[in-house]
N, C-alpha and C. Protein backbone atom coordinates (compact mmCIF):
# COMPACT_ATOMS: atom_id res chain seq x y z
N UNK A 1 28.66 -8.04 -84.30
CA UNK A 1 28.16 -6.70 -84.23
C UNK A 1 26.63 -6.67 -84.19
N UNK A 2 26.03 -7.72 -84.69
CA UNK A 2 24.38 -7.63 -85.00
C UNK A 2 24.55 -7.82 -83.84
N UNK A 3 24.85 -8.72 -83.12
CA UNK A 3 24.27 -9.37 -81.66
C UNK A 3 23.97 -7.89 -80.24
N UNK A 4 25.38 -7.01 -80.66
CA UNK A 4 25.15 -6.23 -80.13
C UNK A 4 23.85 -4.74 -80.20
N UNK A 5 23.70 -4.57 -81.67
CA UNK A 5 22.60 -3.92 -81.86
C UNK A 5 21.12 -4.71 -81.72
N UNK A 6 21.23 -5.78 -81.15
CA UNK A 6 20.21 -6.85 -80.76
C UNK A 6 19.73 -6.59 -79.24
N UNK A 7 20.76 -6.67 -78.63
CA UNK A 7 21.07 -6.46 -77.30
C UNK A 7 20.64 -5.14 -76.77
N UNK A 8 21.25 -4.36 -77.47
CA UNK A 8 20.67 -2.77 -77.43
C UNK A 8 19.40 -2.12 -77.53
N UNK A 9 18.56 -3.03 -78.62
CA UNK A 9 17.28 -2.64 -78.70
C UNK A 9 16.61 -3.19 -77.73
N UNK A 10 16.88 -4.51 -77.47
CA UNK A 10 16.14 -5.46 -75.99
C UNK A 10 16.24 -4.51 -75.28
N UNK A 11 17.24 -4.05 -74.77
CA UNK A 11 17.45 -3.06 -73.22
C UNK A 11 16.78 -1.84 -73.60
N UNK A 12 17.15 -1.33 -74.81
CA UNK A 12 15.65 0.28 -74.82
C UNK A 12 14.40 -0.50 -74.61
N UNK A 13 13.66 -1.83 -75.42
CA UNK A 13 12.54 -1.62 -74.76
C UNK A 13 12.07 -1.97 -73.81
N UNK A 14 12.62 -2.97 -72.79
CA UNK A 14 12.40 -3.35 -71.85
C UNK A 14 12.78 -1.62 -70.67
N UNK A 15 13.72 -1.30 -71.05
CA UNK A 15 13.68 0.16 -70.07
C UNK A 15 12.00 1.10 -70.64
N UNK A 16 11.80 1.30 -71.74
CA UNK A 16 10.84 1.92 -71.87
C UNK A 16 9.26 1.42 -71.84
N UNK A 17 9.46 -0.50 -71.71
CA UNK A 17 8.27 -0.46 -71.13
C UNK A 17 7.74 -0.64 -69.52
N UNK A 18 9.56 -0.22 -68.91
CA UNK A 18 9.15 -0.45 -67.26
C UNK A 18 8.49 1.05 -67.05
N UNK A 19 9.45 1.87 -67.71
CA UNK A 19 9.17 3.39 -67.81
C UNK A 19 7.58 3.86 -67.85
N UNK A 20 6.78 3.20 -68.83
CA UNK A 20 5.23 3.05 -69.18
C UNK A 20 4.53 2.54 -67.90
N UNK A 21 4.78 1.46 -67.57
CA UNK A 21 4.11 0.79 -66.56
C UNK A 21 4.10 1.91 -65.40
N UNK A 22 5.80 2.36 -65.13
CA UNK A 22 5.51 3.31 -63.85
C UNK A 22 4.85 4.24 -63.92
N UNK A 23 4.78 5.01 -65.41
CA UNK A 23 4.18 6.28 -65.36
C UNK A 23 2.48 5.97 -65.23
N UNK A 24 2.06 4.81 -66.07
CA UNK A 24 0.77 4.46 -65.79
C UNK A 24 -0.18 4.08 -64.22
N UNK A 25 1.00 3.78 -63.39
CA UNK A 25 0.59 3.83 -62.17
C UNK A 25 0.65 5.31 -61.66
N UNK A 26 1.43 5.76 -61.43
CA UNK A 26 1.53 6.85 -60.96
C UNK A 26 0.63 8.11 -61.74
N UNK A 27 -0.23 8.31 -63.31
CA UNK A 27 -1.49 8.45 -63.80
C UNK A 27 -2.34 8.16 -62.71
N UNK A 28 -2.47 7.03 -62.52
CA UNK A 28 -3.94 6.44 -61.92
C UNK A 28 -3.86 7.12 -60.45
N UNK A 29 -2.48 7.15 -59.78
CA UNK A 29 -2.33 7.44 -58.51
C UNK A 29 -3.12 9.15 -58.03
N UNK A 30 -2.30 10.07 -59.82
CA UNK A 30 -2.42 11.34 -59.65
C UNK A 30 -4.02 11.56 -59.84
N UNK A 31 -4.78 10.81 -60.98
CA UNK A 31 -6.39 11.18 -60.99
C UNK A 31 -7.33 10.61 -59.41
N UNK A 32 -7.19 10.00 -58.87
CA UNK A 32 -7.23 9.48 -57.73
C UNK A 32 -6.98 10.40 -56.88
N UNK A 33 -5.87 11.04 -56.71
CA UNK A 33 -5.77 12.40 -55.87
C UNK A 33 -6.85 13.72 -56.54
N UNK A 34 -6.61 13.79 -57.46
CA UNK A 34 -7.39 14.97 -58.13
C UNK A 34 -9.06 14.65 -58.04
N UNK A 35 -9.59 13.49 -58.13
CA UNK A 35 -10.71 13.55 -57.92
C UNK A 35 -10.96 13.77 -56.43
N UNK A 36 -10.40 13.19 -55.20
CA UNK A 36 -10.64 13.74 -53.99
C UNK A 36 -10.54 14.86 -53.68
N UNK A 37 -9.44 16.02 -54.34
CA UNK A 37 -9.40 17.24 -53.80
C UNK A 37 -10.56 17.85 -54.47
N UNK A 38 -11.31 17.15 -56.09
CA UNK A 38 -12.34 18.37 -56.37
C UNK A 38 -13.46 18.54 -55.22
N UNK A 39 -13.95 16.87 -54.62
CA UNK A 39 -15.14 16.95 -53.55
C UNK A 39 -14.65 17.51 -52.52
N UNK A 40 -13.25 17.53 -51.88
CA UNK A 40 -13.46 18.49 -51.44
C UNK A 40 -13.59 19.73 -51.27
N UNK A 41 -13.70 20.23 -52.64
CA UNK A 41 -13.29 21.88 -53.39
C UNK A 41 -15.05 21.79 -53.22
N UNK A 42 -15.63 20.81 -53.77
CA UNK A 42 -17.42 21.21 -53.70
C UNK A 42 -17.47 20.92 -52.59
N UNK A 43 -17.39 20.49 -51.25
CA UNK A 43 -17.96 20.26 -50.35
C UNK A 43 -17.90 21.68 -49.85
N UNK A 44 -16.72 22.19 -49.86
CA UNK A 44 -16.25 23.47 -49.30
C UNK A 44 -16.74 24.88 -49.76
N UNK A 45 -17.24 24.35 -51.19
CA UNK A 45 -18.05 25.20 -51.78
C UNK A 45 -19.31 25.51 -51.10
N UNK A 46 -19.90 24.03 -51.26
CA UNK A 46 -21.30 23.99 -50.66
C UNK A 46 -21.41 24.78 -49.03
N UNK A 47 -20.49 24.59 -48.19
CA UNK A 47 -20.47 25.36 -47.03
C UNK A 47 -20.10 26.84 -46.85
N UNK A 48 -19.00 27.28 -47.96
CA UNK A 48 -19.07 28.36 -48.19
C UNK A 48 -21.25 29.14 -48.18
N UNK A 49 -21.32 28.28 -49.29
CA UNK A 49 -22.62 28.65 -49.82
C UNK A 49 -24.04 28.96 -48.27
N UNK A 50 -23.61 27.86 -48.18
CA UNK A 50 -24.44 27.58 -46.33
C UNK A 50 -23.91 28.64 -45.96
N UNK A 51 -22.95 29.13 -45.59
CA UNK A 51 -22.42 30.75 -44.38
C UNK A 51 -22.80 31.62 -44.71
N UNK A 52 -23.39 31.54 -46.39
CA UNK A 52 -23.45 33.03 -46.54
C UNK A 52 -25.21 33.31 -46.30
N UNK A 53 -25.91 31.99 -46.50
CA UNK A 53 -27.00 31.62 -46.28
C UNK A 53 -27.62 31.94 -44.31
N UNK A 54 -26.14 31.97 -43.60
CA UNK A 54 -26.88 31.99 -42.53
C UNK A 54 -26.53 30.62 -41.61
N UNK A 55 -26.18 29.83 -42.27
CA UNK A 55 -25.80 28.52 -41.75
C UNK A 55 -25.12 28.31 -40.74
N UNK A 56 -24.93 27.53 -39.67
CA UNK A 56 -23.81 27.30 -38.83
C UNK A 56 -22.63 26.09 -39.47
N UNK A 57 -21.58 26.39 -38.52
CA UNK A 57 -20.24 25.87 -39.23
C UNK A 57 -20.55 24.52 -39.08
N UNK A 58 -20.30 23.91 -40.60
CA UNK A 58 -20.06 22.49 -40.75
C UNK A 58 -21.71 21.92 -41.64
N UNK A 59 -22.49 23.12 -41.65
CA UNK A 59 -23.53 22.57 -42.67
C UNK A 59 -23.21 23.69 -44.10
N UNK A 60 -24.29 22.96 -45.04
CA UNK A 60 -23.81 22.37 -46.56
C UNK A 60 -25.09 23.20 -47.12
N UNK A 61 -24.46 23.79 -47.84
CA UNK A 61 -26.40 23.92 -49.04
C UNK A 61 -26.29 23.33 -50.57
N UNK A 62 -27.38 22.69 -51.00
CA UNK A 62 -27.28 21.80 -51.82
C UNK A 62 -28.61 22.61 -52.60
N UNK A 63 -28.10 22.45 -54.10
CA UNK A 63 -29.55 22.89 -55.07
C UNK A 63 -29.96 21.66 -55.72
N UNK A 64 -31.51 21.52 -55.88
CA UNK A 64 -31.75 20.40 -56.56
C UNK A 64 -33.21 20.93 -57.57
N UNK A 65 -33.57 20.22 -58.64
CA UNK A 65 -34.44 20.94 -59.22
C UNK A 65 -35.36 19.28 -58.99
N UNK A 66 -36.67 19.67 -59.22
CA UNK A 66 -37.71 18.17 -59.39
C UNK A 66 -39.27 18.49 -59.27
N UNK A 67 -40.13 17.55 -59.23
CA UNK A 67 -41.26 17.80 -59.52
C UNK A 67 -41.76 17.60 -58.15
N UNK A 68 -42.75 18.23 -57.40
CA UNK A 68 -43.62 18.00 -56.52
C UNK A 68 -44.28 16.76 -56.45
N UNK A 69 -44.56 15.90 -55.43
CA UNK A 69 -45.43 14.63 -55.69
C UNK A 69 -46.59 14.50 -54.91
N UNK A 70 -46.08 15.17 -53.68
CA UNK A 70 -47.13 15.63 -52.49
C UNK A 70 -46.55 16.38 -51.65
N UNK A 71 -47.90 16.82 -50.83
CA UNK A 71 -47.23 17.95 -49.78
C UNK A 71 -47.92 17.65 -48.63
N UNK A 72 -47.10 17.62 -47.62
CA UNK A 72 -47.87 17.27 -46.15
C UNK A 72 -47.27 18.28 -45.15
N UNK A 73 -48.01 18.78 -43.95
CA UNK A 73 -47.91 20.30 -43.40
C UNK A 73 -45.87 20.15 -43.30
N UNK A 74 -44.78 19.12 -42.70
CA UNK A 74 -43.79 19.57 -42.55
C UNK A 74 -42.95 18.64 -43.21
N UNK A 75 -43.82 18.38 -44.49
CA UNK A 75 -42.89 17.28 -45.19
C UNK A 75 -43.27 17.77 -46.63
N UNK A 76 -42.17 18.20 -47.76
CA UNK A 76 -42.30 18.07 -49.46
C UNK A 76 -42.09 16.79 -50.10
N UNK A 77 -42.88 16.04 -50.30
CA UNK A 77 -42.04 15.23 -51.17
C UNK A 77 -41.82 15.44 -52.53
N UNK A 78 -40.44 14.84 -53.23
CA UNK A 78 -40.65 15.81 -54.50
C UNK A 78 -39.41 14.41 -55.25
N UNK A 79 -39.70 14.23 -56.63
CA UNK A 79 -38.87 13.44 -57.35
C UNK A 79 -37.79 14.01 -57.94
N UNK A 80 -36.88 14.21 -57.72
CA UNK A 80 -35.53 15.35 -58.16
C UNK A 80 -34.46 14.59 -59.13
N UNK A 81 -33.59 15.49 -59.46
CA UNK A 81 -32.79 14.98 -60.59
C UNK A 81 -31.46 14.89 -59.52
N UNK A 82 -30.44 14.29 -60.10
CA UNK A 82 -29.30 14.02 -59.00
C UNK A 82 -29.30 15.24 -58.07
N UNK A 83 -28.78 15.45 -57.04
CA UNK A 83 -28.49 16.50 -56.06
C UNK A 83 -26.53 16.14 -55.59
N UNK A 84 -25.94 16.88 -56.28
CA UNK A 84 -24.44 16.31 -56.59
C UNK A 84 -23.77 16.45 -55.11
N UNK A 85 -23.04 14.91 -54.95
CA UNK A 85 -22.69 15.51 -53.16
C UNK A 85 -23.76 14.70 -52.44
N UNK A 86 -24.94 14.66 -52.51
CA UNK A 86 -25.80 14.45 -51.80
C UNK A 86 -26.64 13.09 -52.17
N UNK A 87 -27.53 13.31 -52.88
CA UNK A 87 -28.18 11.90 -53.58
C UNK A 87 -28.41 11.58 -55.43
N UNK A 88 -28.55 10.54 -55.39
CA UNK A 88 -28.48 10.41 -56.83
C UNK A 88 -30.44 10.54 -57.48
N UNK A 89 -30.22 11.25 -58.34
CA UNK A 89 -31.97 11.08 -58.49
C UNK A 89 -33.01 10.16 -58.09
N UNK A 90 -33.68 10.59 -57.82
CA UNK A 90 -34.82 9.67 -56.99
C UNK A 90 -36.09 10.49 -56.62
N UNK A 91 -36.99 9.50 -55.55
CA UNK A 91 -37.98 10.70 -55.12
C UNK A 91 -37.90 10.64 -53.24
N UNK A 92 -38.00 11.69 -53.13
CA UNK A 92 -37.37 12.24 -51.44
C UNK A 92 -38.18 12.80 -50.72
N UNK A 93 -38.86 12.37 -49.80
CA UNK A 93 -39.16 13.29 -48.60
C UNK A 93 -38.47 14.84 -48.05
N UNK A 94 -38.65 15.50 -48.45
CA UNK A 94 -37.69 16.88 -47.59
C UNK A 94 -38.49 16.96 -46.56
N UNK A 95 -37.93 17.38 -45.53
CA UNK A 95 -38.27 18.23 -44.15
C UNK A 95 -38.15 19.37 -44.31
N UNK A 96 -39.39 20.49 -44.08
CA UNK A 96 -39.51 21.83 -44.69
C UNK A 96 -39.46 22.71 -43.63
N UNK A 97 -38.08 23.99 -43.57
CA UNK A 97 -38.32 24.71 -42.72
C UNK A 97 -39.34 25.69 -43.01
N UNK A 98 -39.53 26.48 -41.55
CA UNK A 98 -40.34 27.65 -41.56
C UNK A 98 -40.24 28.56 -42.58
N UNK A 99 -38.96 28.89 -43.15
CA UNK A 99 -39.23 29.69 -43.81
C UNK A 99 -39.31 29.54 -45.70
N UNK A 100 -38.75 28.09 -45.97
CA UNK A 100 -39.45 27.29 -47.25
C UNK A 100 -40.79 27.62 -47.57
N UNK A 101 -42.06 28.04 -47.26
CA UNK A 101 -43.49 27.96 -47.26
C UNK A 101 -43.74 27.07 -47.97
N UNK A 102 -43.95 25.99 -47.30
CA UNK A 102 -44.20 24.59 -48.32
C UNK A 102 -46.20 24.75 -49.30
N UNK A 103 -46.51 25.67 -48.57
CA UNK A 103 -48.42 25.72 -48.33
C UNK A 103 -48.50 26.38 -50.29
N UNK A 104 -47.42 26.95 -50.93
CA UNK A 104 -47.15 27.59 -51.93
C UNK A 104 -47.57 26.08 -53.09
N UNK A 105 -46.60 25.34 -52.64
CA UNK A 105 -46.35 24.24 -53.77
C UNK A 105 -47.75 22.85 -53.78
N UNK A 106 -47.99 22.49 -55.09
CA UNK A 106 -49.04 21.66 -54.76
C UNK A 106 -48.22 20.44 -56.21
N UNK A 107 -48.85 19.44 -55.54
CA UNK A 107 -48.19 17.96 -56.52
C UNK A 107 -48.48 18.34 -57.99
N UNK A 108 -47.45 18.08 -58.47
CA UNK A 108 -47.09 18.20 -60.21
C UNK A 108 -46.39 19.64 -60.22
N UNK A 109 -46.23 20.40 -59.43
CA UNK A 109 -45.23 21.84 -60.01
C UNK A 109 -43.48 21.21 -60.20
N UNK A 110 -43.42 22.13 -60.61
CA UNK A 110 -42.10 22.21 -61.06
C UNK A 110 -41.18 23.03 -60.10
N UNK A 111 -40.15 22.51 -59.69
CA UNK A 111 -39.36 23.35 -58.03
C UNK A 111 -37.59 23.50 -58.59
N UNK A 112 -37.36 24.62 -58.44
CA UNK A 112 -36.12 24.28 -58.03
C UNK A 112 -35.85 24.96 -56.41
N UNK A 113 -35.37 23.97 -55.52
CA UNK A 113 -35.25 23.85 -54.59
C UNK A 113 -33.39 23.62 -53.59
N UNK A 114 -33.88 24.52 -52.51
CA UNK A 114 -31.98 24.20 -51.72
C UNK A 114 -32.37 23.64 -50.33
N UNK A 115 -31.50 22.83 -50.28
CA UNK A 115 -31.50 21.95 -49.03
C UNK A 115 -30.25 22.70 -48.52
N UNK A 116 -30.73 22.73 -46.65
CA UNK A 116 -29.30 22.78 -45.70
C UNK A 116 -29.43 22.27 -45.18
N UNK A 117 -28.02 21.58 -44.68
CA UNK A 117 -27.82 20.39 -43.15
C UNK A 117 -26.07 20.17 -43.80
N UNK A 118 -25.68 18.91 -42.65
CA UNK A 118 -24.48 18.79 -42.76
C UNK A 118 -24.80 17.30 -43.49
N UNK A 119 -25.43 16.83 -44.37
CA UNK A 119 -25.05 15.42 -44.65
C UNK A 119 -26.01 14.53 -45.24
N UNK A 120 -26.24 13.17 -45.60
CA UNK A 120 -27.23 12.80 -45.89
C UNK A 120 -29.02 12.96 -45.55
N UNK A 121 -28.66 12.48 -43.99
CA UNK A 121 -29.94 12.19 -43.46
C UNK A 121 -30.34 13.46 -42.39
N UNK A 122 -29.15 14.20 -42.40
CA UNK A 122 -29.42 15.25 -41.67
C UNK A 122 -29.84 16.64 -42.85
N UNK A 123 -30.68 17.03 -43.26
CA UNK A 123 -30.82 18.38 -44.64
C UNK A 123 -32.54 18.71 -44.17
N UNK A 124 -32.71 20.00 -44.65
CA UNK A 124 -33.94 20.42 -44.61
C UNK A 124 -34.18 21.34 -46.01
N UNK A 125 -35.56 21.61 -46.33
CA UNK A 125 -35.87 22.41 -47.59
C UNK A 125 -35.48 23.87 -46.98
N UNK A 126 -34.74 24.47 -47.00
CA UNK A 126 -35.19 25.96 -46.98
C UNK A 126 -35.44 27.01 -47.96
N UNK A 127 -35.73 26.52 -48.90
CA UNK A 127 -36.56 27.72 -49.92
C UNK A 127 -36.50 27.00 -51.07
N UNK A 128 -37.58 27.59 -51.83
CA UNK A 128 -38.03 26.84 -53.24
C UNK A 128 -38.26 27.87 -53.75
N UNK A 129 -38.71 27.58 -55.46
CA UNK A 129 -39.37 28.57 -56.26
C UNK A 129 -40.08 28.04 -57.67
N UNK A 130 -40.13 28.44 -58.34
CA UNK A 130 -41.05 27.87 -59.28
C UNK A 130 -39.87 27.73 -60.62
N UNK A 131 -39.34 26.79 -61.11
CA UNK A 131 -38.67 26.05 -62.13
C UNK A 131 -38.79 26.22 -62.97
C-alpha cells in the first residue's frame, strides 16, 4: 500500500512540475506579446499626436526636455534626457524648423522641446519653450 501512495505522489509532482514549466513559458511568451503591443500603443500615440499637430501620415511627435549647448542658424544642439521611442539620453543636434524660432534660445537654457518626423534620423525641432 505505501508503494502505492509513493507512486501517487511521484506522478502529482512530476505532473505539476511539467504544469510550471509550461505555464512559465507561456508567462514569458504572454509579456513578450504585451510589451510589443504597448510600443505599438506609443508609437500610435505619438502619431496620433503628430495629426493633430498638422503632421502628414506616418510621422511621429516626440517630447524631450534638455539643456541648450549651442545654437547655429538651422541647427539646436541640446543635451536631453531619454526621448522614449526615439533616443536614449545624450547630446543631439536637432534640425530646427521655421517655425521652432531657434534665435529665442541661447547655450545653458533650459528647453522642453517636440520633435516631428517619422523615425530616427529623419525628426526636426518644431517648437520649444522655456523648462
Amino acid at each position: 500500500m505505501w508503494q502505492v501512495a509513493i507512486l501517487v505522489n511521484l506522478a502529482l509532482a512530476v505532473g505539476l512540475g511539467f504544469g510550471y514549466v509550461a505555464w512559465g513559458h507561456r508567462l514569458a511568451t504572454l509579456d513578450s506579446e504585451v510589451k510589443t503591443v504597448q510600443a505599438q500603443v506609443e508609437q500610435l500615440t505619438r502619431e496620433r499626436e503628430a495629426c493633430f499637430a498638422g503632421a502628414r501620415s506616418g510621422e511621429q511627435l516626440w517630447e524631450g526636455r534638455g539643456i541648450v549647448r549651442a545654437v547655429y542658424p538651422r541647427v539646436l544642439i541640446v543635451t536631453h534626457e531619454e526621448i522614449p521611442g526615439l533616443f536614449p539620453a545624450r547630446t543631439t543636434g536637432f534640425r530646427l524648423a521655421d517655425s521652432a524660432n531657434g534665435g529665442r534660445a541661447h547655450a545653458g537654457d533650459p528647453i522642453r522641446f517636440w520633435l516631428k518626423g517619422t523615425g530616427y534620423d529623419n525628426n526636426m525641432l518644431v517648437r520649444m519653450e522655456a523648462w
